[in-house]
Protein backbone atom coordinates (compact mmCIF):
# COMPACT_ATOMS: atom_id res chain seq x y z
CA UNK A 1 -0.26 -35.36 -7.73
CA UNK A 2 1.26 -35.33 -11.48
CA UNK A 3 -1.72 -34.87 -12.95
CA UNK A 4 -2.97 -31.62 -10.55
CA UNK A 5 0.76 -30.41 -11.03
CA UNK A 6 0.57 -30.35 -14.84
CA UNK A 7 -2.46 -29.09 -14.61
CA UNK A 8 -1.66 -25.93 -12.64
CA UNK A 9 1.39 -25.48 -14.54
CA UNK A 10 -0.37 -25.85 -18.01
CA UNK A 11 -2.84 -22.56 -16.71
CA UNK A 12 0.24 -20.43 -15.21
CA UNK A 13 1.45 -20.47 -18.56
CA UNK A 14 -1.56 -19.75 -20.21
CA UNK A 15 -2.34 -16.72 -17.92
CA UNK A 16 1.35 -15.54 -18.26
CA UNK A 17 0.93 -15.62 -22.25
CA UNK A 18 -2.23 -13.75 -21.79
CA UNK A 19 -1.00 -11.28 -19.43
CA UNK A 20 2.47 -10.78 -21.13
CA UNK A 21 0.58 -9.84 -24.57
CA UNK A 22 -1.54 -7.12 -22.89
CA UNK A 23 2.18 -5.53 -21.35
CA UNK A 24 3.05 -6.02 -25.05
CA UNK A 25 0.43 -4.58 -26.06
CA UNK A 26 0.30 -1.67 -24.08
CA UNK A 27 2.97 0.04 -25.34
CA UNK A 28 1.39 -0.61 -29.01
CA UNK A 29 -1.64 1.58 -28.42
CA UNK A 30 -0.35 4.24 -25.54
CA UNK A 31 -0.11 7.87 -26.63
CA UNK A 32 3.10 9.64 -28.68
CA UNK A 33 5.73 7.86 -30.30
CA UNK A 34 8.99 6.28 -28.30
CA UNK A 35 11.40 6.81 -31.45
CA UNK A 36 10.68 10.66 -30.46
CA UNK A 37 12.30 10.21 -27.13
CA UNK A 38 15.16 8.05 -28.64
CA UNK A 39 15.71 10.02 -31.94
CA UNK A 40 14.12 13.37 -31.37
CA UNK A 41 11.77 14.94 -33.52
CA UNK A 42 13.89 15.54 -36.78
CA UNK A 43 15.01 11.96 -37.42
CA UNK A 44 13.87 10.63 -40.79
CA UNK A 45 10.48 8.27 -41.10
CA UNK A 46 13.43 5.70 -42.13
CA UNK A 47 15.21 5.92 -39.34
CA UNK A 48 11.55 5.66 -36.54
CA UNK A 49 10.58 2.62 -39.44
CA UNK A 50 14.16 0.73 -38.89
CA UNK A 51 14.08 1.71 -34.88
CA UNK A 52 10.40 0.50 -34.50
CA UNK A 53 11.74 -2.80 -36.37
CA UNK A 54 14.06 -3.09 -34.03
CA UNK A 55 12.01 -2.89 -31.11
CA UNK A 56 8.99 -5.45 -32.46
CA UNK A 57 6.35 -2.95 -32.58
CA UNK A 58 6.11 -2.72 -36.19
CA UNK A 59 3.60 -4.55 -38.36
CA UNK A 60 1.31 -7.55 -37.37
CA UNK A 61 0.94 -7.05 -33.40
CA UNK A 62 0.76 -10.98 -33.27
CA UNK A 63 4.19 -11.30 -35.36
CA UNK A 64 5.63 -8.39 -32.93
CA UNK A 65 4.40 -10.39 -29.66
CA UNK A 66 6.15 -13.38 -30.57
CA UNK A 67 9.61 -11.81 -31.64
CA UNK A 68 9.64 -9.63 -28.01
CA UNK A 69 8.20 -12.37 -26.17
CA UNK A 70 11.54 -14.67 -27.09
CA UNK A 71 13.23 -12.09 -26.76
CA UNK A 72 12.15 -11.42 -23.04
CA UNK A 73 12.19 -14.87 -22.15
CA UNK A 74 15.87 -15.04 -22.55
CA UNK A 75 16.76 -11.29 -20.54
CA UNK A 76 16.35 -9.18 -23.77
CA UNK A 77 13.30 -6.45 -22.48
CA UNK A 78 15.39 -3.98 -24.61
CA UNK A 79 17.46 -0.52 -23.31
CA UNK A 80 16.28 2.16 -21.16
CA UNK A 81 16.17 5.10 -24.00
CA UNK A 82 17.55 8.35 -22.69
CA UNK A 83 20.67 5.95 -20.65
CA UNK A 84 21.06 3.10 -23.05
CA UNK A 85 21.46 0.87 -20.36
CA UNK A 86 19.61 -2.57 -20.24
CA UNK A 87 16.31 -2.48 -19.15
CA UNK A 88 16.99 -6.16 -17.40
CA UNK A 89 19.78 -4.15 -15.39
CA UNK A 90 17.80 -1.36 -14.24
CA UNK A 91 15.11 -3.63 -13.27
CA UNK A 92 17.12 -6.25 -11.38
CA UNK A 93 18.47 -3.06 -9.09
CA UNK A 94 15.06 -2.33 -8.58
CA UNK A 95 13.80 -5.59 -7.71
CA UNK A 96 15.78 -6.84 -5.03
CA UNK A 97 14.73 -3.82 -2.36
CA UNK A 98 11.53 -4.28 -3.31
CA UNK A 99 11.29 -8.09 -3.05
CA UNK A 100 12.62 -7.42 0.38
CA UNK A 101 10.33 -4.89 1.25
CA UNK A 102 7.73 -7.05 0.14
CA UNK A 103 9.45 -10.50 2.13
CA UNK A 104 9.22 -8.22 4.98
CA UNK A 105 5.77 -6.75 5.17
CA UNK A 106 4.68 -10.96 4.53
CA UNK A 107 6.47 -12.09 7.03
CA UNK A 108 5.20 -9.39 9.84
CA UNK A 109 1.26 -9.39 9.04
CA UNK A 110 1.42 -13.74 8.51
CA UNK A 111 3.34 -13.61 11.74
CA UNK A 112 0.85 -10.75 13.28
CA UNK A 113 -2.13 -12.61 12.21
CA UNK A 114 -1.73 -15.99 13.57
CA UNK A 115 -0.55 -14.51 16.70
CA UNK A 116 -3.61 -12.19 16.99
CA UNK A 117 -6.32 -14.16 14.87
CA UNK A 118 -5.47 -17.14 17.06
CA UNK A 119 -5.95 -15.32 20.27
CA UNK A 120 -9.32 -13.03 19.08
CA UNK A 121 -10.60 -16.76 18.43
CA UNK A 122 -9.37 -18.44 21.20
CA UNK A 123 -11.14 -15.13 24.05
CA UNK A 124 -13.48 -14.87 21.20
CA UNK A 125 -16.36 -11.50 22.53
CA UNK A 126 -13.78 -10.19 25.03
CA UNK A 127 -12.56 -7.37 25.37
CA UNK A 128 -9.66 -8.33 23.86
CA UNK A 129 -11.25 -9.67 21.08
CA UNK A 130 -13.98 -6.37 20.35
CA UNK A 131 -10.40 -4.02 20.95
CA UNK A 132 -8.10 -5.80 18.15
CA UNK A 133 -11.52 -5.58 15.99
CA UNK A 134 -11.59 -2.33 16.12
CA UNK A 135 -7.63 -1.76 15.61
CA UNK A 136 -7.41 -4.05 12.65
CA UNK A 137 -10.71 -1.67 11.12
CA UNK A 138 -8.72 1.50 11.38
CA UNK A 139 -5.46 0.02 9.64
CA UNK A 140 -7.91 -1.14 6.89
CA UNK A 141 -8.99 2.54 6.06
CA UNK A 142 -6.17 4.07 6.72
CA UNK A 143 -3.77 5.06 3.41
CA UNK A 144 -0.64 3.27 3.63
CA UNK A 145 1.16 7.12 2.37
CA UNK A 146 -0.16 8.54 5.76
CA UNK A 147 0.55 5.46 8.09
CA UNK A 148 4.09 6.35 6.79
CA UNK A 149 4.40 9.64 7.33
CA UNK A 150 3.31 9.21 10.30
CA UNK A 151 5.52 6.33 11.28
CA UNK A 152 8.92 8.57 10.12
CA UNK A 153 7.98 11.60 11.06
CA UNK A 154 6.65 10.75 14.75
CA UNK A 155 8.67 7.30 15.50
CA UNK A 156 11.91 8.22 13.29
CA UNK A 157 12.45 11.83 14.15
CA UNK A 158 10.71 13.22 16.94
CA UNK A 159 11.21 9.86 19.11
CA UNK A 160 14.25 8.27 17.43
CA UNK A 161 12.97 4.96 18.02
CA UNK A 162 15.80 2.19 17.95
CA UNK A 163 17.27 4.79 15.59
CA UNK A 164 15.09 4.22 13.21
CA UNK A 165 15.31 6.00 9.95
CA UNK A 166 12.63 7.55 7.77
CA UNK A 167 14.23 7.71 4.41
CA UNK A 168 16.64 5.67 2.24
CA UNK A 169 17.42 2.28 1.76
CA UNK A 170 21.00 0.10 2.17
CA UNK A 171 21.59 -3.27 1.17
CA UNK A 172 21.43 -6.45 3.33
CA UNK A 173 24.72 -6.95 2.44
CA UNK A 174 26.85 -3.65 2.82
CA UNK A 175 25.27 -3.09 6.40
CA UNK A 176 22.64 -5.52 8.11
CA UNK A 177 21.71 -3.36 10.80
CA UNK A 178 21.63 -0.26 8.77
CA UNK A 179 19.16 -2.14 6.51
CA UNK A 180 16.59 -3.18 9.15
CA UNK A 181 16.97 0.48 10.50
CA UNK A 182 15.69 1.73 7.09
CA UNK A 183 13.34 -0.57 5.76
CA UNK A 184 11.50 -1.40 8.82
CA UNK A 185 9.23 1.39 8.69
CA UNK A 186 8.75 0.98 5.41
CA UNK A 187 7.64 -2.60 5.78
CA UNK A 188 5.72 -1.96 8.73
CA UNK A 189 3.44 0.40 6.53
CA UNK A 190 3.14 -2.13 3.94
CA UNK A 191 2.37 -4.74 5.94
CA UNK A 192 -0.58 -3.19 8.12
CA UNK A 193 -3.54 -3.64 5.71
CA UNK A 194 -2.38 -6.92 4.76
CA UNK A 195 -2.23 -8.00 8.62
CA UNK A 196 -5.84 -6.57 9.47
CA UNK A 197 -7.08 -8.27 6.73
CA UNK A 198 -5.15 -11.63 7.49
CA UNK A 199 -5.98 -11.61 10.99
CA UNK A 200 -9.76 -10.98 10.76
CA UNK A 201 -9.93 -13.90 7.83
CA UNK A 202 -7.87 -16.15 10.61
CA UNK A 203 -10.52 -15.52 13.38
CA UNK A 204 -13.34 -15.88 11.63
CA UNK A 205 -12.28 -19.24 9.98
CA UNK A 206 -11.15 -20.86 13.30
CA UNK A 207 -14.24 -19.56 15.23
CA UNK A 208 -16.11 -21.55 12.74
CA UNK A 209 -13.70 -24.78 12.92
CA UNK A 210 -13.77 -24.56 16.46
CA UNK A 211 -17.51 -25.11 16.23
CA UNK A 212 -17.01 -28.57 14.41
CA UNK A 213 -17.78 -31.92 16.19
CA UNK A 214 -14.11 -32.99 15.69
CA UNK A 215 -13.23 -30.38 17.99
CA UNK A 216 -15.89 -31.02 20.43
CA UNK A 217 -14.71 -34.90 20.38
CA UNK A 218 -11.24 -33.54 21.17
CA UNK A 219 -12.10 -31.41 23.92
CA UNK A 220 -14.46 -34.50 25.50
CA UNK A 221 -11.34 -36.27 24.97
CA UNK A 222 -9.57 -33.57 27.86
CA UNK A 223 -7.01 -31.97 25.59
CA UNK A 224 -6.14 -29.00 26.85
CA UNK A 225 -7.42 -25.46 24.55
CA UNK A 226 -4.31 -24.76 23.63
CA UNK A 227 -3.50 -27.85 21.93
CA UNK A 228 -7.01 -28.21 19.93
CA UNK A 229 -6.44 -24.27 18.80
CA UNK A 230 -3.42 -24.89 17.35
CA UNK A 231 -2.94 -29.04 16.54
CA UNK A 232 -6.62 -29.50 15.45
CA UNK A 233 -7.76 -25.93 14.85
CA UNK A 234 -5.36 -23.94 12.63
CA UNK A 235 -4.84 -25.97 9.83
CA UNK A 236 -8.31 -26.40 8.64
CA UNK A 237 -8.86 -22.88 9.06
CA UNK A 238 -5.83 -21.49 6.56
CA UNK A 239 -7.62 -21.65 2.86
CA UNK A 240 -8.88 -17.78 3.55
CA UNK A 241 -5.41 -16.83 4.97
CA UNK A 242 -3.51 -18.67 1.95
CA UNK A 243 -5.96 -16.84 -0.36
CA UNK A 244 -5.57 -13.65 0.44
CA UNK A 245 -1.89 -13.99 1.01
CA UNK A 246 -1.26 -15.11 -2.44
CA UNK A 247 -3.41 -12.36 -3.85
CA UNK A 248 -2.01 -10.09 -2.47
CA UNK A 249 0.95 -10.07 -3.89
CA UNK A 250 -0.69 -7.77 -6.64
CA UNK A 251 -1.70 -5.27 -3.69
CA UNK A 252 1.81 -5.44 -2.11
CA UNK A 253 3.00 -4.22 -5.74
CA UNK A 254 0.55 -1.43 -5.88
CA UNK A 255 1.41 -0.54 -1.84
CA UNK A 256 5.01 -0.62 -2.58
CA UNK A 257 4.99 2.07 -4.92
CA UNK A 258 3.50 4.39 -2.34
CA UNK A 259 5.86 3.05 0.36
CA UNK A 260 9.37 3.66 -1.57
CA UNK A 261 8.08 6.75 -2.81
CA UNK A 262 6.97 7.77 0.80
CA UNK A 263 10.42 6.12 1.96
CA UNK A 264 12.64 6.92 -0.68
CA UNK A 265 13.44 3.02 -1.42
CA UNK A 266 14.54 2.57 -5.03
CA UNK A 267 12.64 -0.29 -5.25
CA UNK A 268 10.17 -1.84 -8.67
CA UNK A 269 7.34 0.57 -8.22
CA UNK A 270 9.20 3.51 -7.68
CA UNK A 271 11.15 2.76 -11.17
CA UNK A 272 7.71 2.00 -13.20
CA UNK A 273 7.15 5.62 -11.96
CA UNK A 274 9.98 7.01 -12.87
CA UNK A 275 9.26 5.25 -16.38
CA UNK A 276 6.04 6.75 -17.05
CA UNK A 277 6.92 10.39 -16.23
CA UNK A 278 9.89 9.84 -18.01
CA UNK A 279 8.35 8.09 -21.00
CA UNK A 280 10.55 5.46 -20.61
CA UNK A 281 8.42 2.80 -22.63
CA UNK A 282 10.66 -0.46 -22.07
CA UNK A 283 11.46 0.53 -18.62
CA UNK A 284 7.38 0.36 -17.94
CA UNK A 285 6.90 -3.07 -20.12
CA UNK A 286 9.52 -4.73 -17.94
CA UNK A 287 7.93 -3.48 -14.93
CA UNK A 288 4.65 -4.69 -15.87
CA UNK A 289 5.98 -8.10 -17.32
CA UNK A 290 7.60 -8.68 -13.81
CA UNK A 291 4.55 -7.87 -11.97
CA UNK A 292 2.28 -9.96 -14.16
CA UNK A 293 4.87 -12.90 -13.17
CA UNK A 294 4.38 -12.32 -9.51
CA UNK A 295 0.58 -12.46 -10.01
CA UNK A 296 1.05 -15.66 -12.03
CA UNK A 297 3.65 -17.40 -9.43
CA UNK A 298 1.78 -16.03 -6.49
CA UNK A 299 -1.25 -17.91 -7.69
CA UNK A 300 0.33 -21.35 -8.60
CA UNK A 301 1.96 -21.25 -5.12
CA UNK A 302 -1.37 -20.62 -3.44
CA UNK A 303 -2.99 -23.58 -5.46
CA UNK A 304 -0.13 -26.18 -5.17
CA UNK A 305 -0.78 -25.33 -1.13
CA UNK A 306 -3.93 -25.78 -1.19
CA UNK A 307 -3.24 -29.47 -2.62
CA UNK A 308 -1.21 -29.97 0.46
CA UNK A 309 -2.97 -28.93 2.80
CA UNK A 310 -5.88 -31.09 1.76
CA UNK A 311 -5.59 -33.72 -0.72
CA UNK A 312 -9.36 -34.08 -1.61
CA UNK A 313 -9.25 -30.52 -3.25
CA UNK A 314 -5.74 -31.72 -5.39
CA UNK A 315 -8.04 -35.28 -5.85
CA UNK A 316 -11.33 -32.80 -6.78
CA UNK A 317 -9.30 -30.84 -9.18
CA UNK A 318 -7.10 -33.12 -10.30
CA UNK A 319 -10.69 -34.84 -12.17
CA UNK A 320 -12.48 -31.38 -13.05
């Protein structure tokens, strides 16, 4: 187990070097100049040299990586440059609805698919079965922008469901029940692609399992359907699930921003919006920095599962 753990830890932090330098380097090569936005355009080539300096995107772009990459590392990403205000501070505001939003939407389409990919496998070609195919195809195509809208305009407003609200966004902790009334919607939307994809990976996988002699010993054995579908069934049948989940994380990033813009949620994708039409330069590195580290997390955590749920892939990788 040491040896797989250092392993996987040794290529998170290669892929998070890697990534980080590309958000480094994005701001190197985009279009216009972001001592213009923080100086104007009559400040002295002195005074863009000392700010660019300042900022490590002057001279070697190697040289410049390293300085802003300590930098980060400890907090530093820098100051928002019309506010002045930390770009770590705006960011950490942004991050928390969004990290629930995201918690959220997880937590209903894992929940949704085991629940549903269990029982399409377990009445697999019934009606059942050929009905939640069909449902889990349409949430697939449809935009997550106008399964929201939809969900506030005809579940918020015209049916005031549970008082539900279509717009805006309070914290767990100033109002519980204010906050599930806000950003339910909003993590129902984001979670509806992720749970038609979840689901059909689910029944397809245990269809298969339940096809394996192990399972045909336990059922000659008279345990009862139930108990084989979910003792002897599931487990084997979670490396697509896990997979996907932990991949998705990027795609719960890139939904999000839809979703709080849709929802009006001040969340991390909203704010790397409001960066780029703002030209706020840092404000878009940090964004991208903390989205790379998701990505990079996300697929450690999926790995380091995948060693627990079976030891002969941690054994198999562990001597690759």
């Amino acid at each position: 187990m040491g040896r797989f753990l250092r392993q996987r830890l040794i290529r998170a932090v290669l892929i998070l070097l890697v990534g980080s330098f590309f958000v480094y380097g994005m701001i190197r090569i985009l279009p216009g100049d972001p001592t213009i936005v923080k100086l104007g355009t009559s400040a002295t080539e002195e005074a863009r040299a000392a700010l660019l300096d300042q900022w490590n995107l002057s001279g070697n772009v190697f040289e410049g990586y390293v300085n802003w990459f300590r930098d980060a590392i400890t907090g530093d990403l820098g100051n928002a440059l019309a506010s002045n205000i930390p770009v770590t501070t705006i960011l950490s505001n942004a991050l928390v609805p969004s990290l629930q939003l995201m918690l959220y939407a997880q937590i209903l389409a894992i929940v949704g698919a085991f629940l549903v990919g269990m029982a399409q496998a377990y009445f697999r070609g019934s009606w059942f079965d050929r009905a939640m195919n069909g449902w889990t195809s349409l949430l697939i195509s449809t935009p997550q922008f106008v399964l929201g809208l939809w969900l506030a305009i005809y579940v918020a407003l015209q049916f005031d469901f549970l008082g539900l609200k279509p717009t805006g966004y309070t914290s767990f902790s100033e109002d519980v029940f204010e906050h599930f009334k806000l950003i339910l919607l909003p993590a129902l939307t984001l979670a509806a692609a992720p749970f038609a994809t979840y689901t059909r990976l689910l029944r397809t996988d245990m269809i298969a399992t339940l096809q394996e002699d192990y399972i045909l010993m336990a059922r000659s054995k008279g345990l009862s359907p139930s108990f084989i579908l979910v003792r002897h069934g599931l487990k084997p049948s979670l490396f697509s699930l896990i997979t996907s989940a932990g991949l998705n994380i990027g795609a719960l990033i890139g939904g999000a921003v839809a979703v709080e813009q849709t929802f009006a949620i001040p969340g991390l994708g909203r704010t790397i919006v409001g960066g780029v039409l703002a030209r706020e330069y840092f404000i878009v590195q940090g964004g991208f920095l903390i989205v790379v580290l998701f990505f990079v997390l996300s697929n450690l955590l999926v790995e380091l599962l995948y060693g627990v749920l079976d030891p002969r892939v941690r054994l198999a990788r562990s001597l690759s």
